[in-house]
N, C-alpha and C. Protein backbone atom coordinates (compact mmCIF):
# COMPACT_ATOMS: atom_id res chain seq x y z
N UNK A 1 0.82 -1.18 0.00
CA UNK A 1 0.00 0.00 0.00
C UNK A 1 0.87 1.26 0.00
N UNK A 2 1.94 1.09 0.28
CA UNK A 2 2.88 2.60 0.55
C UNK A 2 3.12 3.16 -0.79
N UNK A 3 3.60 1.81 -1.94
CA UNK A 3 3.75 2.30 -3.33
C UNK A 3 2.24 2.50 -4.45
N UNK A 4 1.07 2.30 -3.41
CA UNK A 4 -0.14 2.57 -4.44
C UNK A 4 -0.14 4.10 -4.42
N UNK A 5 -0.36 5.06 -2.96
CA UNK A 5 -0.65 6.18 -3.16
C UNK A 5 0.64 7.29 -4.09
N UNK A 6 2.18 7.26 -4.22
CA UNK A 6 3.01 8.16 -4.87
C UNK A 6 2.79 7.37 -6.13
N UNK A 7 2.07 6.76 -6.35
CA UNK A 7 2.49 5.92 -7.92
C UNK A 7 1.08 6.57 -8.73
N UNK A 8 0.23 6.31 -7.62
CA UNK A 8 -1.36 7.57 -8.54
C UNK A 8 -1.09 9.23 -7.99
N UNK A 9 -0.28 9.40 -7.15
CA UNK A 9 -0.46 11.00 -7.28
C UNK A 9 0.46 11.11 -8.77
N UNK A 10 1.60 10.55 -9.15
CA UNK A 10 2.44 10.64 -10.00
C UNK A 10 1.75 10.48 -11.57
N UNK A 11 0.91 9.84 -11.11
CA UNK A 11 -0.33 9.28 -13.03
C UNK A 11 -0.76 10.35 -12.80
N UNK A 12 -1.74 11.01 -11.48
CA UNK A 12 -2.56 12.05 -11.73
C UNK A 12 -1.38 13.50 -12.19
N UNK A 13 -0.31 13.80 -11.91
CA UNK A 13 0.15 14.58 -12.52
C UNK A 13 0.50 14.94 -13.83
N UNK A 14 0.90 13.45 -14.38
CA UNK A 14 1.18 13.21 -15.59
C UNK A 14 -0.09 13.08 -16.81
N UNK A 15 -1.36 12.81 -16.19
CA UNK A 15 -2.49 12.81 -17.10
C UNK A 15 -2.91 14.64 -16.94
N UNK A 16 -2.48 15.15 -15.77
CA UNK A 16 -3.18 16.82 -15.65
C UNK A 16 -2.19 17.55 -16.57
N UNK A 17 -1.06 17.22 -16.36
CA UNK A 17 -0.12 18.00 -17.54
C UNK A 17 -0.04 17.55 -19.19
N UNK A 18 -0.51 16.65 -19.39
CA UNK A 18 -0.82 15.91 -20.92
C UNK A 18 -1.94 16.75 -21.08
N UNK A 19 -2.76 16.86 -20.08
CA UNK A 19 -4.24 17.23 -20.39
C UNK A 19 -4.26 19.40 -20.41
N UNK A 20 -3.67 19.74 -19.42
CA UNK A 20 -3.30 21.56 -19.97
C UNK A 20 -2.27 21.84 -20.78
N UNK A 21 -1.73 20.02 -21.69
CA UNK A 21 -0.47 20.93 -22.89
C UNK A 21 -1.34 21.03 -24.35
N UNK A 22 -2.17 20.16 -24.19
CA UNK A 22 -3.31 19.94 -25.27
C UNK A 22 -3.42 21.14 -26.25
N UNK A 23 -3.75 22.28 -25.02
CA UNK A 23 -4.27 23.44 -26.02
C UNK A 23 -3.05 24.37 -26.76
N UNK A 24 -1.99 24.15 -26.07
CA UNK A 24 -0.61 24.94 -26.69
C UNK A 24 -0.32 24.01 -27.74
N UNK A 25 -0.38 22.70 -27.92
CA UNK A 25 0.16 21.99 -29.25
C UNK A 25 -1.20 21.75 -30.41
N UNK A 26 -2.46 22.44 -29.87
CA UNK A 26 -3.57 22.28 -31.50
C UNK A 26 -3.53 23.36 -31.94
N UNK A 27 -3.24 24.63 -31.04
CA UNK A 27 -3.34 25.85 -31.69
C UNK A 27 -2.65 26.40 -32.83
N UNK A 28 -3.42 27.23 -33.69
CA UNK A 28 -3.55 27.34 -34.59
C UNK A 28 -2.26 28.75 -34.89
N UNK A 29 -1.04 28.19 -35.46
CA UNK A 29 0.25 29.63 -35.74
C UNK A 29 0.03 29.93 -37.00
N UNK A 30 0.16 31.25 -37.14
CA UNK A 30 -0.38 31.90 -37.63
C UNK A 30 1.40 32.23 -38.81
N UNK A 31 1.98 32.19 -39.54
CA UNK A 31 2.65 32.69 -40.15
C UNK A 31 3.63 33.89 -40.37
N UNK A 32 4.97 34.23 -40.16
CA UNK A 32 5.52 35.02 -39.98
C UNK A 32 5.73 35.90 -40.83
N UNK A 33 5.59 37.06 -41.41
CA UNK A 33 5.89 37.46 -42.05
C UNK A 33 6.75 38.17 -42.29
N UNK A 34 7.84 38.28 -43.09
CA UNK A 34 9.13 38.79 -43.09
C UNK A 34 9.48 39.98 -43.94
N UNK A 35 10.21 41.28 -44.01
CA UNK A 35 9.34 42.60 -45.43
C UNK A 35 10.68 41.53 -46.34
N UNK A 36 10.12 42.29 -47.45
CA UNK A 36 10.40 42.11 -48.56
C UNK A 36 12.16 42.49 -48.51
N UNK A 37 12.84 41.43 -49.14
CA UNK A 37 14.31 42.73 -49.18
C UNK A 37 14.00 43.47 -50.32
N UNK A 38 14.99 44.37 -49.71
CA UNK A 38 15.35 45.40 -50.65
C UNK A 38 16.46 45.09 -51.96
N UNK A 39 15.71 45.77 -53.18
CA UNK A 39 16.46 45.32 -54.28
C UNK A 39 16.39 47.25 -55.08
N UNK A 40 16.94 46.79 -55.86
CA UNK A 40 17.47 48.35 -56.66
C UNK A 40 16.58 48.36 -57.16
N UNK A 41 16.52 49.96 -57.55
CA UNK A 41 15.13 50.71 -58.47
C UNK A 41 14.79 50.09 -59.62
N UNK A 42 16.08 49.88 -60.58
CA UNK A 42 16.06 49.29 -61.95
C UNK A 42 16.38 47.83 -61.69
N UNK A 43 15.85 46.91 -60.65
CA UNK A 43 15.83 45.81 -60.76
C UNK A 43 14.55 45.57 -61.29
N UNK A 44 14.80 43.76 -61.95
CA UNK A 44 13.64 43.31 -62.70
C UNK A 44 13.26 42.52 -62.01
N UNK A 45 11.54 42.97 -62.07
CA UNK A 45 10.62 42.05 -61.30
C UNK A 45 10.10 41.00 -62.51
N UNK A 46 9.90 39.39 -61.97
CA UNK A 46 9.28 38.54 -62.52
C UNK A 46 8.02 38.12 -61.69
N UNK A 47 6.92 38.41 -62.12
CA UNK A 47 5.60 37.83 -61.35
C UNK A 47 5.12 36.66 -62.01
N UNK A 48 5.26 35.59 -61.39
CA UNK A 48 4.79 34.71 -61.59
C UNK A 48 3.42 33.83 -61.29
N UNK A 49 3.07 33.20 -62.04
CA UNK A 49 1.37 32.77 -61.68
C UNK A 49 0.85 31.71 -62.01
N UNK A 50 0.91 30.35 -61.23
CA UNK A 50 0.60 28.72 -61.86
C UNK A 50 -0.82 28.74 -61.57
N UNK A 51 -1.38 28.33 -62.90
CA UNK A 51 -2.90 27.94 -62.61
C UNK A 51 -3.01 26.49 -62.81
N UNK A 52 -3.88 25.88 -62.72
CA UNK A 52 -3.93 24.43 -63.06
C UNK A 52 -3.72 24.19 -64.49
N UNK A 53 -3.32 22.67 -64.37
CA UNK A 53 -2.97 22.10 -65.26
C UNK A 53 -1.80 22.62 -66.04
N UNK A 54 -0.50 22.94 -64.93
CA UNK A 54 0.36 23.11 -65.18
C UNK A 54 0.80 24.62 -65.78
N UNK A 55 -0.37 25.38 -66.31
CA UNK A 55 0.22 26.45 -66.83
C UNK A 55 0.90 27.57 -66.50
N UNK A 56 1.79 28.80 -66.31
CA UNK A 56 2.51 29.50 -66.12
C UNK A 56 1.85 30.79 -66.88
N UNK A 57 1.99 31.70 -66.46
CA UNK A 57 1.48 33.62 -66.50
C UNK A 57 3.30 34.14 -66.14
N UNK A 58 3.98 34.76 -67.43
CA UNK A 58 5.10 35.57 -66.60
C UNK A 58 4.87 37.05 -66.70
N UNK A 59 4.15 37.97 -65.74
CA UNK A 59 3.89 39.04 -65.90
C UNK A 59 3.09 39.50 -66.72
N UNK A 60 1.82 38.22 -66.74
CA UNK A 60 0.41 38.26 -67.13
C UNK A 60 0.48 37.56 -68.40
N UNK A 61 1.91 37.15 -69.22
CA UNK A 61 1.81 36.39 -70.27
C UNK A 61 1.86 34.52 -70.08
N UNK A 62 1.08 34.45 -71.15
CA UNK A 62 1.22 32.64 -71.12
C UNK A 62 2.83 32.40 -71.61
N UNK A 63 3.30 31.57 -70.63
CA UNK A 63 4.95 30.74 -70.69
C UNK A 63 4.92 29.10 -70.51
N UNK A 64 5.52 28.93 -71.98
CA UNK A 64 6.03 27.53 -71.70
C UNK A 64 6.29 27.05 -70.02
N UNK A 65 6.83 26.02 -69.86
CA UNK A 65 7.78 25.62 -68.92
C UNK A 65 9.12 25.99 -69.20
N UNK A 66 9.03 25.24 -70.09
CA UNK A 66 10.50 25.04 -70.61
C UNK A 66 11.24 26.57 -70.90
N UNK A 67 10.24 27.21 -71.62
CA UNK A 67 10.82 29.00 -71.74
C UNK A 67 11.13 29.44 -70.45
N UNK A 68 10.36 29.35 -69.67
CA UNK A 68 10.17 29.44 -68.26
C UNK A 68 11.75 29.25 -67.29
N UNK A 69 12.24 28.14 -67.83
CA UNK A 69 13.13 27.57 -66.91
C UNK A 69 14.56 28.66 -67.55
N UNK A 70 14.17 28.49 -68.64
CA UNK A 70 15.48 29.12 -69.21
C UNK A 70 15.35 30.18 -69.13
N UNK A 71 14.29 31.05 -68.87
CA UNK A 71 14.61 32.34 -68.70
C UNK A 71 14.70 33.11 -67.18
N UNK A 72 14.71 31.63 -65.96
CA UNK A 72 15.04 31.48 -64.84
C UNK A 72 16.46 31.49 -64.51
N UNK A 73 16.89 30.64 -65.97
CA UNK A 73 18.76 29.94 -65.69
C UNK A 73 19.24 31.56 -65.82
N UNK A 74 18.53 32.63 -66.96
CA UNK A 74 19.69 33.80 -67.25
C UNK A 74 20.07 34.06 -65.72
N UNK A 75 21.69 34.38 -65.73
CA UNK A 75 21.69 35.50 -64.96
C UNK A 75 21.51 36.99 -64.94
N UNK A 76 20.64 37.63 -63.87
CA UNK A 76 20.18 39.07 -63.54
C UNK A 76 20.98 39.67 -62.76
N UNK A 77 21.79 40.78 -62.65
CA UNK A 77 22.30 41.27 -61.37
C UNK A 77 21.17 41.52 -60.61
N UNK A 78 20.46 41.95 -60.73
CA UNK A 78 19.34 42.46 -59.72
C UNK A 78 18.21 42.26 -60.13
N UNK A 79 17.50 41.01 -59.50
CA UNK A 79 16.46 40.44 -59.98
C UNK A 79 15.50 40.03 -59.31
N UNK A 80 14.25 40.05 -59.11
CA UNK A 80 13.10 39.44 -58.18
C UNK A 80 11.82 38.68 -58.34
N UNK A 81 11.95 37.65 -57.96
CA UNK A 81 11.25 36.66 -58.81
C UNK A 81 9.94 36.46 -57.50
N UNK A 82 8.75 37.16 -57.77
CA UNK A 82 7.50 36.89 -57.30
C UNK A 82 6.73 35.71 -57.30
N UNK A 83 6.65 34.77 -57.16
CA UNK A 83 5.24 34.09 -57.37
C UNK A 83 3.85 33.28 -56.58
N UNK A 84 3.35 33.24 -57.11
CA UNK A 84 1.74 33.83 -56.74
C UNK A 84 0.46 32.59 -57.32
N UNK A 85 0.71 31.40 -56.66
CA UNK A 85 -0.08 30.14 -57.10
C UNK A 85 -1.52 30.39 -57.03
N UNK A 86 -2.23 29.45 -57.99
CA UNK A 86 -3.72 30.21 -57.90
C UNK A 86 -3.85 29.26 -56.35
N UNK A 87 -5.23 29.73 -56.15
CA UNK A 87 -6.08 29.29 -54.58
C UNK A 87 -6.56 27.79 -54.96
N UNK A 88 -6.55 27.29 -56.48
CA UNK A 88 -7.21 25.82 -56.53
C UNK A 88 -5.89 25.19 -57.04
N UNK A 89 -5.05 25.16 -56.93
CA UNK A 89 -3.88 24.61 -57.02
C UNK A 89 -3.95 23.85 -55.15
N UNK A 90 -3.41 22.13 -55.05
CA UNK A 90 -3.26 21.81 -53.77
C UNK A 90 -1.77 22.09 -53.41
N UNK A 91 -1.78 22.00 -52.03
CA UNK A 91 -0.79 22.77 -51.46
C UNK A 91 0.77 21.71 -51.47
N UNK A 92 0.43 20.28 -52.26
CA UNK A 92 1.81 19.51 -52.68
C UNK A 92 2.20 20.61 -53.76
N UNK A 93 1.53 20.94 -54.74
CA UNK A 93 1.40 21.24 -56.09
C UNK A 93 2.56 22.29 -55.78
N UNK A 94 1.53 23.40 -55.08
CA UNK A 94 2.51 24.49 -54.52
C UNK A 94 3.85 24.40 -54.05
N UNK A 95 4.06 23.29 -53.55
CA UNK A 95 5.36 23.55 -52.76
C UNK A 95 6.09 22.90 -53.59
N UNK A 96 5.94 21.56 -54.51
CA UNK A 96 6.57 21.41 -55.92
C UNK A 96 7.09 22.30 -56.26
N UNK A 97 6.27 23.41 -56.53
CA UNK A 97 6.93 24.11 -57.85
C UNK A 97 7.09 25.46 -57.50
N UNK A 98 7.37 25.36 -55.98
CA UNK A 98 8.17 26.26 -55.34
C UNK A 98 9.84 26.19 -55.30
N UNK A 99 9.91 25.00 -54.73
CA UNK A 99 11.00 24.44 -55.15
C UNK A 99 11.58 24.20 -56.57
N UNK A 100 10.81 23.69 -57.21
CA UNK A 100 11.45 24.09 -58.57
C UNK A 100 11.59 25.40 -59.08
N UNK A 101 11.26 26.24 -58.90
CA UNK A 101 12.01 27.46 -58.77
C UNK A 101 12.81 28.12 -58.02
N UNK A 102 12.81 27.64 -57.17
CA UNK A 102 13.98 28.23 -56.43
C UNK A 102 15.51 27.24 -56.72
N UNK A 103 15.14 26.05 -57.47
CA UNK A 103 16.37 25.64 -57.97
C UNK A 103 16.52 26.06 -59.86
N UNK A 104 15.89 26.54 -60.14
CA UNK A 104 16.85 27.47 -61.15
C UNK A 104 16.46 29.04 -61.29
N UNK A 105 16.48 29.46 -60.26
CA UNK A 105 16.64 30.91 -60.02
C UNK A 105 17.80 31.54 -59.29
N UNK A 106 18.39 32.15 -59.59
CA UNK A 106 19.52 32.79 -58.65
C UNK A 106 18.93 33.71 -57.77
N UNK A 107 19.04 33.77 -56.53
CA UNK A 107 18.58 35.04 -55.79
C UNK A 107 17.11 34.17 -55.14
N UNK A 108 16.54 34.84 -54.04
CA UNK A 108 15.35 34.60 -53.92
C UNK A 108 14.16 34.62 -54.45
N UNK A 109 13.43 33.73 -54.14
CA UNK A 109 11.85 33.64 -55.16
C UNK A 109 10.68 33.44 -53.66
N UNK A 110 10.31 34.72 -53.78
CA UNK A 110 9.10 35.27 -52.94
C UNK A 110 7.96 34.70 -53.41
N UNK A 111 6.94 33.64 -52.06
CA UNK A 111 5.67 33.30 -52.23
C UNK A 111 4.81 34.30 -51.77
N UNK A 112 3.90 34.64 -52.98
CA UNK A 112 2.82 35.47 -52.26
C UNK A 112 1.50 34.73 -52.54
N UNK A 113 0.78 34.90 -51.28
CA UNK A 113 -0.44 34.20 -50.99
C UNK A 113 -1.78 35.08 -51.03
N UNK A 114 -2.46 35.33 -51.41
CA UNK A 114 -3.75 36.10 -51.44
C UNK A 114 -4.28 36.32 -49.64
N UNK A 115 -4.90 37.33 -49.19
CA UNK A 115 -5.62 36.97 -48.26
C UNK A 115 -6.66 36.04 -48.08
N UNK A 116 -7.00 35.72 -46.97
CA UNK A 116 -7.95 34.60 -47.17
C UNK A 116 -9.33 35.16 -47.20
């Protein structure tokens, strides 16, 4: 009997602290947002825009892929590559071809997300 009562105060601590961490690990984080760097006046912006079924918008025009990539490989001294996935694109899709741009782009490639 001596080891029944420290062995349930010890469960009851361990089920009360499982039970008030609950709400710090479902809650909902919210996204950081970081400003924009700074790039030169006469730098070139690329806005980019995937809609389904693969297609590409570069600064509102329809782009190959393939044009696409290669005109990713040029090098820019000062260059900024925007892009901006539609809302029915799923969020593998997105991060695909996030990454694929950021491996043939030099410099950073900024996701921008619509408000919700």
């Amino acid at each position: 009997m001596s080891q029944a009562l420290p062995s349930l105060v010890a469960l009851t601590l361990v089920v009360a602290g499982a039970v008030a961490a609950v709400p710090a690990v479902v809650v909902e984080r919210v996204p950081r947002q970081r400003p924009l760097p700074s790039v030169p006046a006469d730098a070139e912006t690329l806005r980019l825009v995937q809609a389904p079924g693969d297609r590409w918008y570069l600064n509102g025009s329809p782009i190959a892929r393939a044009a696409l990539a290669e005109r990713l490989a040029r090098r820019s001294p000062a260059r900024q590559v925007r892009f901006l996935p539609s809302a029915a694109l799923p969020m593998a899709t997105v991060a695909s071809s996030l990454q694929w741009l950021r491996q043939r782009t030099v410099g950073p490639v900024s996701l921008e997300l619509p408000p919700p």
